[in-house]
Protein backbone atom coordinates (compact mmCIF):
# COMPACT_ATOMS: atom_id res chain seq x y z
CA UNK A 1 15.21 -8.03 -18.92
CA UNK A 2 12.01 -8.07 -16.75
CA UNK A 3 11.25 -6.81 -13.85
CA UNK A 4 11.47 -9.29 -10.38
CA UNK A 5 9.61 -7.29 -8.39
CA UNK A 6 5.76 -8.03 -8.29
CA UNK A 7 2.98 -6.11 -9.78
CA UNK A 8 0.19 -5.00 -7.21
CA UNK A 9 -2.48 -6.38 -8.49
CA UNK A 10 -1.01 -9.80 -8.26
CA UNK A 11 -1.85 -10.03 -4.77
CA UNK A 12 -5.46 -9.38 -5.39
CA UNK A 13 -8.19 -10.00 -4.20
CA UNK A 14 -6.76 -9.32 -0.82
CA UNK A 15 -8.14 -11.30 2.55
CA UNK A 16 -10.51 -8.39 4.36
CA UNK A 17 -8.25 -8.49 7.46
CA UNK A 18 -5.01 -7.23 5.42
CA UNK A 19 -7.20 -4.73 3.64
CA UNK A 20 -8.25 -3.43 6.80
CA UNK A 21 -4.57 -3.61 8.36
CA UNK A 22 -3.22 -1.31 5.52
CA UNK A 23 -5.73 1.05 5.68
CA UNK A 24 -5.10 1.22 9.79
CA UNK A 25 -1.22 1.76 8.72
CA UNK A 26 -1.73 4.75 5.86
CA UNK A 27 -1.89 7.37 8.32
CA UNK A 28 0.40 6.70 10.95
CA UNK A 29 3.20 3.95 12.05
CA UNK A 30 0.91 1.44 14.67
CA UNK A 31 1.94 -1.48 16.85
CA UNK A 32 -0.41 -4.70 17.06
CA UNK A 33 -2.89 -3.71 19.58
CA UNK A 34 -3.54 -0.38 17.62
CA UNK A 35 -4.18 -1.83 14.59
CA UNK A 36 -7.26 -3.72 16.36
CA UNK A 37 -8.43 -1.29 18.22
CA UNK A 38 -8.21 0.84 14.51
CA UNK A 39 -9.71 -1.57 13.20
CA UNK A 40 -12.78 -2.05 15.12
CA UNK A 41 -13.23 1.82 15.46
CA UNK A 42 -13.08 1.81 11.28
CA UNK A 43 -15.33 -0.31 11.17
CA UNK A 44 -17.85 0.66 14.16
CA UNK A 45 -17.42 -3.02 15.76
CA UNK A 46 -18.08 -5.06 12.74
CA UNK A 47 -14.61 -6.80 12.22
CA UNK A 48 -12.57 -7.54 15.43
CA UNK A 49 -9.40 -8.80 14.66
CA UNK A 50 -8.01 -11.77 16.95
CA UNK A 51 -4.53 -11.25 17.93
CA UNK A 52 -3.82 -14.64 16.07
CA UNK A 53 -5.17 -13.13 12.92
CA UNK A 54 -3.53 -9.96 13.02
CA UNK A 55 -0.32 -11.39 13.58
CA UNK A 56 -0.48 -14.40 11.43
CA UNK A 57 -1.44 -11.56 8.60
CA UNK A 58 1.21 -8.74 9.57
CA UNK A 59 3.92 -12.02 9.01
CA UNK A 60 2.67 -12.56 5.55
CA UNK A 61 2.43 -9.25 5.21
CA UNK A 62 6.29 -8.83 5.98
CA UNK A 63 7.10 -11.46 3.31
CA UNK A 64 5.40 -10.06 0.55
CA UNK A 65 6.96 -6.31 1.42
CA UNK A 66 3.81 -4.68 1.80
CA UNK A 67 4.68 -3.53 5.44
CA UNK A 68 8.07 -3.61 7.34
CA UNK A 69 8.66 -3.46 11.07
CA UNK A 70 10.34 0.28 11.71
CA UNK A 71 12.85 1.14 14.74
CA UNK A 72 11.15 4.55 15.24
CA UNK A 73 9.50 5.00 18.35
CA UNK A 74 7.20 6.81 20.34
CA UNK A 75 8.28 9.18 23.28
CA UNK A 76 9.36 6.20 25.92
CA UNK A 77 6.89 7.62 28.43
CA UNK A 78 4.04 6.85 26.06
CA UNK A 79 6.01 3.32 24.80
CA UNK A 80 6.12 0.16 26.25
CA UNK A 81 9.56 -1.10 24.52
CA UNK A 82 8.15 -4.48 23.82
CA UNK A 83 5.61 -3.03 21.09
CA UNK A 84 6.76 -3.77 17.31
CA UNK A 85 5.97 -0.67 15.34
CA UNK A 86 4.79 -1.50 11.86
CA UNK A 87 4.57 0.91 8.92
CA UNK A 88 3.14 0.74 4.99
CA UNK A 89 5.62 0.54 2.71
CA UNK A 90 4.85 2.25 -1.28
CA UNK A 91 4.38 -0.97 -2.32
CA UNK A 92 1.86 -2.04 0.25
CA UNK A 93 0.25 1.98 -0.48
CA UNK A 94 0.25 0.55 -4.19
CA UNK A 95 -1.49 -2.73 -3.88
CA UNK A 96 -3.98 -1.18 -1.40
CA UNK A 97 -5.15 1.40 -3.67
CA UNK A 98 -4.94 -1.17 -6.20
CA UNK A 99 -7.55 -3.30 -3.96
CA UNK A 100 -9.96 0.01 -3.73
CA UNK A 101 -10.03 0.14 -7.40
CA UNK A 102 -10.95 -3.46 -7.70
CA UNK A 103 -13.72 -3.18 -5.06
CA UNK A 104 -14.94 0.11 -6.75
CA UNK A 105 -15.36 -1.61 -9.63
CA UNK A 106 -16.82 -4.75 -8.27
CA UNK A 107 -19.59 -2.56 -6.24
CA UNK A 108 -20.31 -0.67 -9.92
CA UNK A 109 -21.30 -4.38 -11.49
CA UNK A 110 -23.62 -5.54 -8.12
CA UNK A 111 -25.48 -1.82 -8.95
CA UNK A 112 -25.53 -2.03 -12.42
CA UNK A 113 -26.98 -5.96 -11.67
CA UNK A 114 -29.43 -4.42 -9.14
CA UNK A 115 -27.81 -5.82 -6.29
CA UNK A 116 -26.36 -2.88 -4.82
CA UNK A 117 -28.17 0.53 -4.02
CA UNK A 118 -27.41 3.59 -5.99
CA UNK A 119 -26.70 4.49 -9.46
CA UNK A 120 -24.79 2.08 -12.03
């Protein structure tokens, strides 16, 4: 009998936005707006997510279980109750680190090629 459920690296390569949507989500449960402004900080201004991109990606994201919406909350004084909360799942943790291994690898062949600095 196999297993149904799928293997991590068989959603790689991943777009950059849901790379960068994980890695705002491994440290702490975010809603929407948080993830952007995570984001952009990450990434000192270079990516900007649109709010149609982010939530286009956090639906996909949904449907192939690499994040799920959680009911935990914030103090209400610091929540606005409208907010959706999303947090990484172990699978989503999984095909992430997955993802850092492939780019890892992909940066050692651009060195080793001479089109990357640093060593091969």
């Amino acid at each position: 009998m196999s297993d149904p459920s799928p293997r991590p690296d068989s959603l790689l390569p991943l777009p950059p936005a849901t790379f960068h949507i994980l890695m705002a989500l491994a440290d702490e449960d975010r809603h929407g707006y948080a993830i952007i402004q995570d984001v952009a900080v990450r990434t000192g201004g270079e990516l900007k997510l649109s709010a149609g991109t982010l939530y286009r990606s956090i639906q996909r994201m949904l449907d192939q279980g690499l994040i799920v919406e959680t009911q935990e909350r914030p103090a209400p004084e610091l929540d606005d109750e409208r907010r959706r909360y999303y947090r990484i799942t172990p699978f989503g943790t999984a095909v992430a680190r997955a993802e850092a291994r492939r780019l890892t690898q992909l940066v050692k062949l651009a060195r080793a090629s001479g089109f990357a600095p640093g060593r091969a």
